[in-house]
C-alpha atoms as a PDB file:
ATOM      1  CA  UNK A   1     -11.747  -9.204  23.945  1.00  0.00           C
ATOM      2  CA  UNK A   2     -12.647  -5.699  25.821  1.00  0.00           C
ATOM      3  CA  UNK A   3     -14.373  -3.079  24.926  1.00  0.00           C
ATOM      4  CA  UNK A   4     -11.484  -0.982  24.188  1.00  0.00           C
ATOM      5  CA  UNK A   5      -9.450  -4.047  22.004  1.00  0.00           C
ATOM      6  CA  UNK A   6     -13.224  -4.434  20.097  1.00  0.00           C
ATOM      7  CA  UNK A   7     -13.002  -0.355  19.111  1.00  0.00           C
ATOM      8  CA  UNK A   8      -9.532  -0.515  17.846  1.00  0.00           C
ATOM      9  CA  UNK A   9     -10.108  -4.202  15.911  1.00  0.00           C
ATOM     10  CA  UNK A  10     -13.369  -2.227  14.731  1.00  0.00           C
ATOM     11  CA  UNK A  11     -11.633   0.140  12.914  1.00  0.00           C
ATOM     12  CA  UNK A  12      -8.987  -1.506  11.665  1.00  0.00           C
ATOM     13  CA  UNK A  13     -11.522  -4.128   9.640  1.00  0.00           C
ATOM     14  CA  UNK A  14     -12.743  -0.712   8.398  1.00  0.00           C
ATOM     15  CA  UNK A  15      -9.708   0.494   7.337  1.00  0.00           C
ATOM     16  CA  UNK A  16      -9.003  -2.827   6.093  1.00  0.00           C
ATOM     17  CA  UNK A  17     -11.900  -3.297   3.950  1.00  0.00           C
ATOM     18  CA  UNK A  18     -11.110   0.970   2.283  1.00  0.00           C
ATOM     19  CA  UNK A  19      -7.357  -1.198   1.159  1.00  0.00           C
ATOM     20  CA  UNK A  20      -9.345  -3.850  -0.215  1.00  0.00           C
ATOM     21  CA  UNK A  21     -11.520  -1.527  -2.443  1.00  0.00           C
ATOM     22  CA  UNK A  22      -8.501   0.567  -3.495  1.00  0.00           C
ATOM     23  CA  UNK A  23      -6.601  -1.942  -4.446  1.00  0.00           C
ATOM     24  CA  UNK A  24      -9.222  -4.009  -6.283  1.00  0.00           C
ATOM     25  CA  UNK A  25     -12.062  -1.621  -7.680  1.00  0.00           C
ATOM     26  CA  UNK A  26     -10.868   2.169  -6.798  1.00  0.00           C
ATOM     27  CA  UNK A  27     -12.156   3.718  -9.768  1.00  0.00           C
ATOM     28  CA  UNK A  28     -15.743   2.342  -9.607  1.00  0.00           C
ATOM     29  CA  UNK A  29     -15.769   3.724  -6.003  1.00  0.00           C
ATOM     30  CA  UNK A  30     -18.127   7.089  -5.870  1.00  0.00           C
ATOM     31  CA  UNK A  31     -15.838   9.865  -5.309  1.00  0.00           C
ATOM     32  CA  UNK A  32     -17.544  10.830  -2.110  1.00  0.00           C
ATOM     33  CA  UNK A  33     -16.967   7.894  -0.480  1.00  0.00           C
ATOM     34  CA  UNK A  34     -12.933   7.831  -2.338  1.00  0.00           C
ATOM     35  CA  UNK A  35     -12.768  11.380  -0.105  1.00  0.00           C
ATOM     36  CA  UNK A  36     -12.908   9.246   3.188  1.00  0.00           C
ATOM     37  CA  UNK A  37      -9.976   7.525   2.838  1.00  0.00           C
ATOM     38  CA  UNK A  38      -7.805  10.080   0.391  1.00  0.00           C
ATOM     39  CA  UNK A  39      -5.899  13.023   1.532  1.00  0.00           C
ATOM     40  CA  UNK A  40      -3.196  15.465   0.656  1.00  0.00           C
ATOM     41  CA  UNK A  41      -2.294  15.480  -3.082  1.00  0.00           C
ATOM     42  CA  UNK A  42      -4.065  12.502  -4.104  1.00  0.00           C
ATOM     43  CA  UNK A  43      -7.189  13.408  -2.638  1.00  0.00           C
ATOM     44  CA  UNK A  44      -9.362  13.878  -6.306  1.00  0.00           C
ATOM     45  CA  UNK A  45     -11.707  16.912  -6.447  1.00  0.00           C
ATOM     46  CA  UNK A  46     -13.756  15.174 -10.100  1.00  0.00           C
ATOM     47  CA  UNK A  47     -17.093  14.372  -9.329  1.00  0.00           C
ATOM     48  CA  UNK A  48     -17.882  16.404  -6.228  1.00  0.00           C
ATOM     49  CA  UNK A  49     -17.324  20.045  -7.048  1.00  0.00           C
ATOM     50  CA  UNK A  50     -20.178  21.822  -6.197  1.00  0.00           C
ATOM     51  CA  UNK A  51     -21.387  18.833  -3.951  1.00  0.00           C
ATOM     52  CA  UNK A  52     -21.678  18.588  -0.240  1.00  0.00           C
ATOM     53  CA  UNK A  53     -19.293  16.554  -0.132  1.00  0.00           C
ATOM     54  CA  UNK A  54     -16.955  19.692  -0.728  1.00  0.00           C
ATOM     55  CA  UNK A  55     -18.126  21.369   2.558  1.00  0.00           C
ATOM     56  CA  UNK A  56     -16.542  18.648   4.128  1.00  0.00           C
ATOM     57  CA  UNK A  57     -13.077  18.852   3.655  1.00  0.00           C
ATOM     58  CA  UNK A  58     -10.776  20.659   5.584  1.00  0.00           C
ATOM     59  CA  UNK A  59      -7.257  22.083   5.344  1.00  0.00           C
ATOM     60  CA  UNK A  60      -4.529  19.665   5.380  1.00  0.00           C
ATOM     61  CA  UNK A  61      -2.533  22.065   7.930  1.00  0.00           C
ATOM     62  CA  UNK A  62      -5.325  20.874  10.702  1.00  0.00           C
ATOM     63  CA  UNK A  63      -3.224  17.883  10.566  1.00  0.00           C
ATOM     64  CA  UNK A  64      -1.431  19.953  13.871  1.00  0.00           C
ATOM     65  CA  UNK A  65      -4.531  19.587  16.053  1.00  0.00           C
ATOM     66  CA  UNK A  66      -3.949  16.464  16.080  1.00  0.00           C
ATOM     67  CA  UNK A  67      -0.804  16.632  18.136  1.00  0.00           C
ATOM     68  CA  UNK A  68      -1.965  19.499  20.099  1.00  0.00           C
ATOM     69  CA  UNK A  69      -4.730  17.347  21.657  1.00  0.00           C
ATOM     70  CA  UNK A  70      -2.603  14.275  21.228  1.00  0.00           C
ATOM     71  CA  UNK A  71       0.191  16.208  23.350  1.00  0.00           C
ATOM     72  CA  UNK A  72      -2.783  18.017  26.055  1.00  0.00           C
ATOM     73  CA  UNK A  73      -4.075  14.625  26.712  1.00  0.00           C
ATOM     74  CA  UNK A  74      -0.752  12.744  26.984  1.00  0.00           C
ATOM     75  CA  UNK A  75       0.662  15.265  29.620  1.00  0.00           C
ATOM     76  CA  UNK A  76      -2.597  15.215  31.403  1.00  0.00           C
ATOM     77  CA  UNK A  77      -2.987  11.467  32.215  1.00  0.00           C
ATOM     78  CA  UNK A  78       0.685  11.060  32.798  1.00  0.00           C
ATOM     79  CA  UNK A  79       0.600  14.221  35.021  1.00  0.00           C
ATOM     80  CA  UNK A  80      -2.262  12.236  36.874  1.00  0.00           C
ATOM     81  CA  UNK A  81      -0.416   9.224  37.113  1.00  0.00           C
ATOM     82  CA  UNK A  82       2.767  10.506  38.549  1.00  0.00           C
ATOM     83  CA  UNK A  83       1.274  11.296  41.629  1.00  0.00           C
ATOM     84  CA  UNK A  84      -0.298   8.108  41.827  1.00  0.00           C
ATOM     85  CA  UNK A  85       2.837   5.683  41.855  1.00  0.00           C
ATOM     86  CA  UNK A  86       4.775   8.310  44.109  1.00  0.00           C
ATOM     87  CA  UNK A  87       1.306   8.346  47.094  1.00  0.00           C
ATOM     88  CA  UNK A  88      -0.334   4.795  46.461  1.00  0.00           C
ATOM     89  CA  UNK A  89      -3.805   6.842  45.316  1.00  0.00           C
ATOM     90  CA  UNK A  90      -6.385   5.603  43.106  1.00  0.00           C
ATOM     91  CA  UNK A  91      -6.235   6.522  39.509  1.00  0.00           C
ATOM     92  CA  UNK A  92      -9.040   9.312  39.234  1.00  0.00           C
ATOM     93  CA  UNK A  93     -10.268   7.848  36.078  1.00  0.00           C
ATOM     94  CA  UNK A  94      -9.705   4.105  36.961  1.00  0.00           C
ATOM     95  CA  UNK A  95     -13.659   3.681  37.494  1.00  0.00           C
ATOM     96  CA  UNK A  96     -14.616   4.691  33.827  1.00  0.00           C
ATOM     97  CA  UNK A  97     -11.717   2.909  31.822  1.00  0.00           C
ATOM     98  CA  UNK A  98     -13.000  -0.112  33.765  1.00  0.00           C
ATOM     99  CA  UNK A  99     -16.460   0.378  32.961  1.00  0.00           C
ATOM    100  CA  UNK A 100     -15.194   1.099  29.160  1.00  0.00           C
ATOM    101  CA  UNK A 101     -13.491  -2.457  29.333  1.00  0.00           C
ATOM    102  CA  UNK A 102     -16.365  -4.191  30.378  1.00  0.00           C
ATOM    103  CA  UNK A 103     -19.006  -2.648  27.748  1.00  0.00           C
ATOM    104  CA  UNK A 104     -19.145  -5.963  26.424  1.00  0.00           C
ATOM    105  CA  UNK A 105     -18.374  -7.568  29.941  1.00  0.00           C
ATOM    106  CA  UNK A 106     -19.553 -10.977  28.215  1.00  0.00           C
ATOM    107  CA  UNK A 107     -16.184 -11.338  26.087  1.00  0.00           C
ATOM    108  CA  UNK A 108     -14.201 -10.016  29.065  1.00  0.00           C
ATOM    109  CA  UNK A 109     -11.283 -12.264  29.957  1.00  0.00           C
ATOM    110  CA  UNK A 110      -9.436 -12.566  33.467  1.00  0.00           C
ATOM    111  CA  UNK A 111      -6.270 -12.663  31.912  1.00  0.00           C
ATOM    112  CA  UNK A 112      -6.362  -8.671  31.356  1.00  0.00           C
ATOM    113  CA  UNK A 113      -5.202  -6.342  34.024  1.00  0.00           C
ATOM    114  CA  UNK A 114      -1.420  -7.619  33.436  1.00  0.00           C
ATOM    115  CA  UNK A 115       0.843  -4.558  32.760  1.00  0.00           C
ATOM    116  CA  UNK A 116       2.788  -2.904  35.749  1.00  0.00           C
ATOM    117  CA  UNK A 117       2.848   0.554  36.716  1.00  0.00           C
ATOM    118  CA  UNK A 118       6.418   1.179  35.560  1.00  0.00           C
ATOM    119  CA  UNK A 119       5.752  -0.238  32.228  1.00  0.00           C
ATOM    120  CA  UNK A 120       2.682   2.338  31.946  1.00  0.00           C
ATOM    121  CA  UNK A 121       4.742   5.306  33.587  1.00  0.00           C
ATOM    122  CA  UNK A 122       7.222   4.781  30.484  1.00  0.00           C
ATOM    123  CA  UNK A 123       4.835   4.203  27.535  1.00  0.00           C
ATOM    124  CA  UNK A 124       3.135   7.493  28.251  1.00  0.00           C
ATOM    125  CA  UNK A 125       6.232   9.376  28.313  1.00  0.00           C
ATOM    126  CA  UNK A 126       7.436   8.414  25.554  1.00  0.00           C
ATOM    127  CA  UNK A 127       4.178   8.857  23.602  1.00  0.00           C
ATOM    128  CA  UNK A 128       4.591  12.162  25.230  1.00  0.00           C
ATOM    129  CA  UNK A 129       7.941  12.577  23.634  1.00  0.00           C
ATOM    130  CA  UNK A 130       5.845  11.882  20.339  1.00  0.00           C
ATOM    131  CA  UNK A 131       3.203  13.602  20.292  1.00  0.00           C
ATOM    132  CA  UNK A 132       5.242  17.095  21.559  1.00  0.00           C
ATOM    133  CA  UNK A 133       7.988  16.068  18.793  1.00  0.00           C
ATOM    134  CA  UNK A 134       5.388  15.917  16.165  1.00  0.00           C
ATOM    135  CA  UNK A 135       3.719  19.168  17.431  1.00  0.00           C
ATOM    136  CA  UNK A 136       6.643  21.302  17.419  1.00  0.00           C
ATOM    137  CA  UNK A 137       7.692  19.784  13.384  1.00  0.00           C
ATOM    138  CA  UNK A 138       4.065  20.991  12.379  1.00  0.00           C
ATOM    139  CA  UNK A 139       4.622  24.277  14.179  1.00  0.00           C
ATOM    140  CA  UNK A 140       8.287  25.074  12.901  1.00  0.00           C
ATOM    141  CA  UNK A 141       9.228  22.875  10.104  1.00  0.00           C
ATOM    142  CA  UNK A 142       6.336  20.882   8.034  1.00  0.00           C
ATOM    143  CA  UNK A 143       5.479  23.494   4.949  1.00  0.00           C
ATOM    144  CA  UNK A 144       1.559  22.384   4.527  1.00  0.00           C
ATOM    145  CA  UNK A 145       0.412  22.876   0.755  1.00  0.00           C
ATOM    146  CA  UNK A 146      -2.249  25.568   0.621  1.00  0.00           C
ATOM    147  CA  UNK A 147      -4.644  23.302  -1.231  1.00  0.00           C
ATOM    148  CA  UNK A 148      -4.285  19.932   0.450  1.00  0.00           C
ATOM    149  CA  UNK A 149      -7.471  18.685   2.135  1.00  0.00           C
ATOM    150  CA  UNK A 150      -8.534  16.241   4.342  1.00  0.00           C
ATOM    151  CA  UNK A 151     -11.456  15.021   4.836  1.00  0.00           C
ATOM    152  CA  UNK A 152     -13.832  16.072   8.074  1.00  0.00           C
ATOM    153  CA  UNK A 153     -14.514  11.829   8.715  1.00  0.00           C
ATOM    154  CA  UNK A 154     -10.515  11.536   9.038  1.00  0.00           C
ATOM    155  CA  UNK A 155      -9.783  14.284  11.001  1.00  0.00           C
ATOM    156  CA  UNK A 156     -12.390  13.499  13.535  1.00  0.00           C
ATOM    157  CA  UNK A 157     -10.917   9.609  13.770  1.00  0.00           C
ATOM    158  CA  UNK A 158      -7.570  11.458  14.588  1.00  0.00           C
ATOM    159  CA  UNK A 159      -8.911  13.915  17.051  1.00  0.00           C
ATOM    160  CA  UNK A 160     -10.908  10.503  17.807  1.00  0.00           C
ATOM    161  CA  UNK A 161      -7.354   8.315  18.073  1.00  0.00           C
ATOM    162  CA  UNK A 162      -5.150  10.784  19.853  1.00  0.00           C
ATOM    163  CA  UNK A 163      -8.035  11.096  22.628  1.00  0.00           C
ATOM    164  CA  UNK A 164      -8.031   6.996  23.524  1.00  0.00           C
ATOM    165  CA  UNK A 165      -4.331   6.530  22.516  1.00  0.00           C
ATOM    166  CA  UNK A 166      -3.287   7.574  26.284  1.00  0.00           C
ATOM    167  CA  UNK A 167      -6.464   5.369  27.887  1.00  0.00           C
ATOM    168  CA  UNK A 168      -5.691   2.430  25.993  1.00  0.00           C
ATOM    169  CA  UNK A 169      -2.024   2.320  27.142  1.00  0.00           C
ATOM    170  CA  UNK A 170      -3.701   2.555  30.644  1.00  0.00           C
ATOM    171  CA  UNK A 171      -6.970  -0.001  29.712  1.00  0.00           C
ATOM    172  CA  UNK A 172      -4.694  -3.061  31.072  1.00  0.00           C
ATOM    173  CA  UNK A 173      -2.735  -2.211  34.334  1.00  0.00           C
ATOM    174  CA  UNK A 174      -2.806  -4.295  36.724  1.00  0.00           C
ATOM    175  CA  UNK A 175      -3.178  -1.277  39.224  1.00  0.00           C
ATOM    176  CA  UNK A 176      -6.945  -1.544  37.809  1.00  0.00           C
ATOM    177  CA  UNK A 177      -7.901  -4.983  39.125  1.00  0.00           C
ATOM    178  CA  UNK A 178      -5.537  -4.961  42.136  1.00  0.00           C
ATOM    179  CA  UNK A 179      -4.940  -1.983  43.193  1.00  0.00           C
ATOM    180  CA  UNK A 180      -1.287  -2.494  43.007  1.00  0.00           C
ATOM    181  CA  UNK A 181      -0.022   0.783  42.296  1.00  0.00           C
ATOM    182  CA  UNK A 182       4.285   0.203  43.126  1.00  0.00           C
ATOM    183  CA  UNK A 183       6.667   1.775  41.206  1.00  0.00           C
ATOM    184  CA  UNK A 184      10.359   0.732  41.323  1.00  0.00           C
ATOM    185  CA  UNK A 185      13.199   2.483  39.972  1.00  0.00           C
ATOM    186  CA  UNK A 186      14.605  -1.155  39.145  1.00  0.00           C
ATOM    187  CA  UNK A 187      11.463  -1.793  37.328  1.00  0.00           C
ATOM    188  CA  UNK A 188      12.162   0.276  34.131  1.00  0.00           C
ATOM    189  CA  UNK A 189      15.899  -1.638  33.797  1.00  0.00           C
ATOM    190  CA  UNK A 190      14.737  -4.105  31.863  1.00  0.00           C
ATOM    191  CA  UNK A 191      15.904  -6.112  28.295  1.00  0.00           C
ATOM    192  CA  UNK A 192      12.584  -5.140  27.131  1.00  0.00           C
ATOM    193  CA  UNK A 193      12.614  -1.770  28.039  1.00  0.00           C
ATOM    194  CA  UNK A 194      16.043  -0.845  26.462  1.00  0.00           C
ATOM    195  CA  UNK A 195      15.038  -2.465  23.520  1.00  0.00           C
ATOM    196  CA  UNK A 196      11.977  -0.363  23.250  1.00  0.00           C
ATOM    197  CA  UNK A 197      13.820   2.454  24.111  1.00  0.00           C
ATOM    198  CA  UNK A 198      16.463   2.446  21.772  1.00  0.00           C
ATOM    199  CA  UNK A 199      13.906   1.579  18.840  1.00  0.00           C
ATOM    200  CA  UNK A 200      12.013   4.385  20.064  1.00  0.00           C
ATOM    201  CA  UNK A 201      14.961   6.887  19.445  1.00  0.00           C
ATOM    202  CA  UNK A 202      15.692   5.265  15.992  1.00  0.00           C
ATOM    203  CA  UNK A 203      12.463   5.393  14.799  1.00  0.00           C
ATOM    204  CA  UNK A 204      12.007   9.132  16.159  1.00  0.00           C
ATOM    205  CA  UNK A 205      15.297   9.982  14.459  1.00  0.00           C
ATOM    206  CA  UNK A 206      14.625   9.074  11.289  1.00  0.00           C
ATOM    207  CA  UNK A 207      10.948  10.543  10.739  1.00  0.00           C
ATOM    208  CA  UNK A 208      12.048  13.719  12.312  1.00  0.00           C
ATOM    209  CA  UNK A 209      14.893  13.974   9.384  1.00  0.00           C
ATOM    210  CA  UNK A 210      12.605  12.576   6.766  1.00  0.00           C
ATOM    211  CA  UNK A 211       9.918  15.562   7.668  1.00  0.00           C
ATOM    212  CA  UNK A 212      12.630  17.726   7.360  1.00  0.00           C
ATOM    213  CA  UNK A 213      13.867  16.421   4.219  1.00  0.00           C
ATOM    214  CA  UNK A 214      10.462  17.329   3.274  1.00  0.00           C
ATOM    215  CA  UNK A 215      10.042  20.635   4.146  1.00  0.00           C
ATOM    216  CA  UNK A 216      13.322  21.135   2.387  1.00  0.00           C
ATOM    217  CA  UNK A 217      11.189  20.463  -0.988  1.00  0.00           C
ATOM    218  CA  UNK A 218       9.490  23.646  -0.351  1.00  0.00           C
ATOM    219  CA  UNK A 219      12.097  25.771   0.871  1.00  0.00           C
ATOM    220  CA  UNK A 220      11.538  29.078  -1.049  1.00  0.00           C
ATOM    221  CA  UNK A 221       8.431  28.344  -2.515  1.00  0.00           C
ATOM    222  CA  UNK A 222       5.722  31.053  -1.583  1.00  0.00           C
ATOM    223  CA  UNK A 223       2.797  28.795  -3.004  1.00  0.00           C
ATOM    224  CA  UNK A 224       3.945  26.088  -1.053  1.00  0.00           C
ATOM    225  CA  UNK A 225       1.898  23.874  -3.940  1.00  0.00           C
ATOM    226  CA  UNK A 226       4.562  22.391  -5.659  1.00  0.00           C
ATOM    227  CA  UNK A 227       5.975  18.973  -5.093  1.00  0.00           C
ATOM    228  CA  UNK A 228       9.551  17.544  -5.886  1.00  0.00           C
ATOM    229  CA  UNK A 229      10.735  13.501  -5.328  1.00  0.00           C
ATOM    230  CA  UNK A 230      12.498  13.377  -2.351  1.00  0.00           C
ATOM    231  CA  UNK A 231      15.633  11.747  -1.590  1.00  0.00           C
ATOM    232  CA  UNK A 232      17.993  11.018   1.603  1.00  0.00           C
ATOM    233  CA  UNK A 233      17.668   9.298   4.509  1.00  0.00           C
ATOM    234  CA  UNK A 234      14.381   6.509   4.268  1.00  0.00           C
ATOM    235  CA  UNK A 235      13.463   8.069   0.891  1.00  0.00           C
ATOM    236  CA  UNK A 236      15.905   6.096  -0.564  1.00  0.00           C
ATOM    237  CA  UNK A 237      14.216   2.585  -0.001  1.00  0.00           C
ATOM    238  CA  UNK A 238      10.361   3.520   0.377  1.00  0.00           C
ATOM    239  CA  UNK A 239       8.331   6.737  -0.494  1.00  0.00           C
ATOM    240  CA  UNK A 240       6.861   7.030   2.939  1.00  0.00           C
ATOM    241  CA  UNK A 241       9.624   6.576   5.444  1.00  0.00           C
ATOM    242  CA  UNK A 242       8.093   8.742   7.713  1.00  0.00           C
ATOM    243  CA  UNK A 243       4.806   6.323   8.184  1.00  0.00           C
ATOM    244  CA  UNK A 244       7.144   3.694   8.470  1.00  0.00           C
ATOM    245  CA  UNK A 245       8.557   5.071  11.390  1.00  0.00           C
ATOM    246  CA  UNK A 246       5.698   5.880  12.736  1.00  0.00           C
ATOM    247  CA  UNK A 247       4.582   2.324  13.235  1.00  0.00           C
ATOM    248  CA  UNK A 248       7.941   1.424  14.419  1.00  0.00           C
ATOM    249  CA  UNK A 249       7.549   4.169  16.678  1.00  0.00           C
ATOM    250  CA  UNK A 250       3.857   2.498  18.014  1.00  0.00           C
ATOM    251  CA  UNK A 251       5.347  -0.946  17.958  1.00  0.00           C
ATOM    252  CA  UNK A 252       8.242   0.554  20.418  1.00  0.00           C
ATOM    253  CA  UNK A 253       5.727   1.233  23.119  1.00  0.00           C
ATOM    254  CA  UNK A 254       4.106  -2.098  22.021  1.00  0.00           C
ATOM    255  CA  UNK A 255       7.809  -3.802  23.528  1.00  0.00           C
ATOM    256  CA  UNK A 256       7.589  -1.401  26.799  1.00  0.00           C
ATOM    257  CA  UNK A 257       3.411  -2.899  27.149  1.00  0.00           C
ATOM    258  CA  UNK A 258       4.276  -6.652  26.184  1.00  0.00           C
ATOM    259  CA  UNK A 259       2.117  -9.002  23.837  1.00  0.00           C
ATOM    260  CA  UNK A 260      -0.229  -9.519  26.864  1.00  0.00           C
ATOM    261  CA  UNK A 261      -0.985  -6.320  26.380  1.00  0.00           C
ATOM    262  CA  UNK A 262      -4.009  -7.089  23.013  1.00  0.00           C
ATOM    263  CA  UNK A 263      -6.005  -3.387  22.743  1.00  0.00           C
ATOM    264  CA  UNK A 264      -2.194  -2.386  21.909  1.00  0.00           C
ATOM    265  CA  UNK A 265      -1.548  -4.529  19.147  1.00  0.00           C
ATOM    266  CA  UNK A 266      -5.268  -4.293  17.695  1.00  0.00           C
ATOM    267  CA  UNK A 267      -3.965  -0.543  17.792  1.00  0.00           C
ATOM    268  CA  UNK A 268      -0.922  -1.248  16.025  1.00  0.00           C
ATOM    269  CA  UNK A 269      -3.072  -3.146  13.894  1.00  0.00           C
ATOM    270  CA  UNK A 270      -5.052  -0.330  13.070  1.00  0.00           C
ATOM    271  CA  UNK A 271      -2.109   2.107  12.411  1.00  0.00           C
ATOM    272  CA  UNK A 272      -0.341  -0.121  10.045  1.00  0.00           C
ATOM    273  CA  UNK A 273      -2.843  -1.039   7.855  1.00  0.00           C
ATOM    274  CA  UNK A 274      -3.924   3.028   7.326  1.00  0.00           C
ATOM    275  CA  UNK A 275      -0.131   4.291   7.224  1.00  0.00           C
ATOM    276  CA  UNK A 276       0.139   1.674   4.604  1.00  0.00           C
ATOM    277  CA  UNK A 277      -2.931   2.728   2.407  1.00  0.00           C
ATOM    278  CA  UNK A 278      -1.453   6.077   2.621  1.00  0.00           C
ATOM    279  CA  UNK A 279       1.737   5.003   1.235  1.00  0.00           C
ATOM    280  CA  UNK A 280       0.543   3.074  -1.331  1.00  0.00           C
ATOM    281  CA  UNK A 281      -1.759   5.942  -2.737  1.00  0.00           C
ATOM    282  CA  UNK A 282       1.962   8.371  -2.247  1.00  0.00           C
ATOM    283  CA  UNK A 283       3.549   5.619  -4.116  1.00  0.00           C
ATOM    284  CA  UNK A 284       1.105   5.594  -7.117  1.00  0.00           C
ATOM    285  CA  UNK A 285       0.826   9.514  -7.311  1.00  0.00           C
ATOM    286  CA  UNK A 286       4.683   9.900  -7.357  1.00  0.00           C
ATOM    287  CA  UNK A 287       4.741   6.908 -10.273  1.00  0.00           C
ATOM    288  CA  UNK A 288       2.299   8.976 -12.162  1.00  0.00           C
ATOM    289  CA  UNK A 289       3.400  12.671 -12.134  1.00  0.00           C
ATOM    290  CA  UNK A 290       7.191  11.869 -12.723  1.00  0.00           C
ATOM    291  CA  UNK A 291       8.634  10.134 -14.865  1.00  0.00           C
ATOM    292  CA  UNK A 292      12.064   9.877 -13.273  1.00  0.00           C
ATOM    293  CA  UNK A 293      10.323   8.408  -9.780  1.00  0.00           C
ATOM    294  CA  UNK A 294      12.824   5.296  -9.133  1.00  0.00           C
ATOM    295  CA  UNK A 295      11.291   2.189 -10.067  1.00  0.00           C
ATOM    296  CA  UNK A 296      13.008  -0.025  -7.259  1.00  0.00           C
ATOM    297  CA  UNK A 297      11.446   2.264  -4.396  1.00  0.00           C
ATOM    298  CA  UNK A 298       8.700   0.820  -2.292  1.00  0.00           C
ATOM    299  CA  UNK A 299       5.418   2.338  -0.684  1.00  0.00           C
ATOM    300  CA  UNK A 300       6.457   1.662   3.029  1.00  0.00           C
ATOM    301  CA  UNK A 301       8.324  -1.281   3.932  1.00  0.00           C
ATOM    302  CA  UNK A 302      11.915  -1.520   1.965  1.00  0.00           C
ATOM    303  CA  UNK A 303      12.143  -4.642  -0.993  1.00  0.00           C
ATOM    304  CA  UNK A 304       8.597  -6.023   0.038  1.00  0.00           C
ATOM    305  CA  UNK A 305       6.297  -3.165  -0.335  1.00  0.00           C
END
């Protein structure tokens, strides 16, 4: 294990362990501590009006910084390493990641260093394609509620996440240890790739329309405060399609890396397990404030959960 595998299986045994309280003693949890891992309309405000804890929450609608550092950062290292397959030149920033991978040099394994150039080349676009996507739905389409908060711990792990995202893609080429920076053409053709690809596109499809099924919900509404079920697309089978295809989206780029890739998949990890905490607390809100919320429709993964 790396350094950069340890950070991401780090936080998701943190993450983990914020499921395992909600779903076993929530209520006995002190509401300042509940605030670190609630957000949006089920974030509860009882028990720390008045309290510091209030100075540290944020509006919901910073949710878009996210994707505008996600999307500076993501067109910044791939701008870098363009140049880099095309002239055979050393990776500017190859000398840090490898330093970053060897923090804890003693659990360092020779078996890293494994993923080609054109396999990196194509998981940063398309986490390009993401993170400019997701930008432009905040900017033009997503209808934030005025009153939503976030907490200040959560928005610094995502202005935290969508700074390493593009480094950890780039924490296991094999351009790193050899020096082998070749790109071929032929390279991207693969089985793998098209299937990433295509999932990719699937995935992307469906959380764009299930955003703007959402925004729908608010259409007209000057408060922007109120909140309807929604229905269509995903929302028919789960009540957070959209972080569903968000990890289908990860585990996309996951195909393009390979298994040998591990910070990836202790990434993955890490994404499902908070997307799913997050759709479990949607689930239980929309349960509670309507009546009419269908019974047979699951937090995030269709019939299971």
């Amino acid at each position: 294990m790396d350094g950069f595998s340890l950070i991401w299986a780090s936080l998701f045994i943190i993450v983990l362990i914020q499921s395992l309280c909600y779903v076993t003693c929530h209520q006995k949890i002190p509401s300042w501590i509940r605030t670190t891992y609630e957000w949006g309309k089920f974030l509860h405000h009882d028990g720390i009006s008045g309290s510091f804890t209030v100075k540290l929450l944020l509006p919901k609608r910073y949710f878009t910084h996210f994707y505008w550092i996600g999307s500076i950062f993501t067109l910044f290292t791939l701008s870098m390493f363009i140049p880099v397959c095309n002239k055979q030149k050393a990776f500017l920033f190859a000398p840090l990641i490898i330093k970053l991978k060897n923090v804890f040099g003693y659990l360092d394994s020779p078996h890293y260093y494994t993923i080609r150039a054109s396999s990196i080349f194509l998981a940063l676009s398309m986490l390009s394609i993401q993170t400019l996507r997701r930008l432009y739905e905040c900017l033009f389409i997503s209808k934030f509620s005025q009153i939503s908060k976030i907490h200040l711990g959560h928005y610094l792990l995502g202005i935290f996440f969508y700074m390493l995202v593009n480094i950890t893609i780039i924490s296991d080429g094999s351009f790193l240890n050899s020096g082998d920076y070749s790109f071929q053409v032929l390279d991207l053709l693969t089985g793998t790739n098209t299937i990433g690809i295509c999932t990719f596109y699937w995935a992307s499809l469906h959380q764009h329309r299930c955003h703007h099924i959402l925004a729908q919900l608010r259409r007209g509404d000057s408060s922007q405060d109120s909140y309807k079920i929604p229905t269509g697309d995903w929302f028919n089978y789960v009540a957070c399609p959209h972080y569903l295809s968000e990890i289908i989206i990860y585990l996309s780029i996951g195909f393009i890396l390979s298994l040998k890739h591990q910070s990836w998949w202790f990434l993955l990890a890490f994404i499902s397990i908070m997307l799913s905490l997050g759709a479990v607390q949607t689930s239980k809100w929309y349960q509670k404030n309507f009546s009419n919320y269908p019974k047979d429709r699951r937090a995030i993964i269709p019939y299971i959960l």
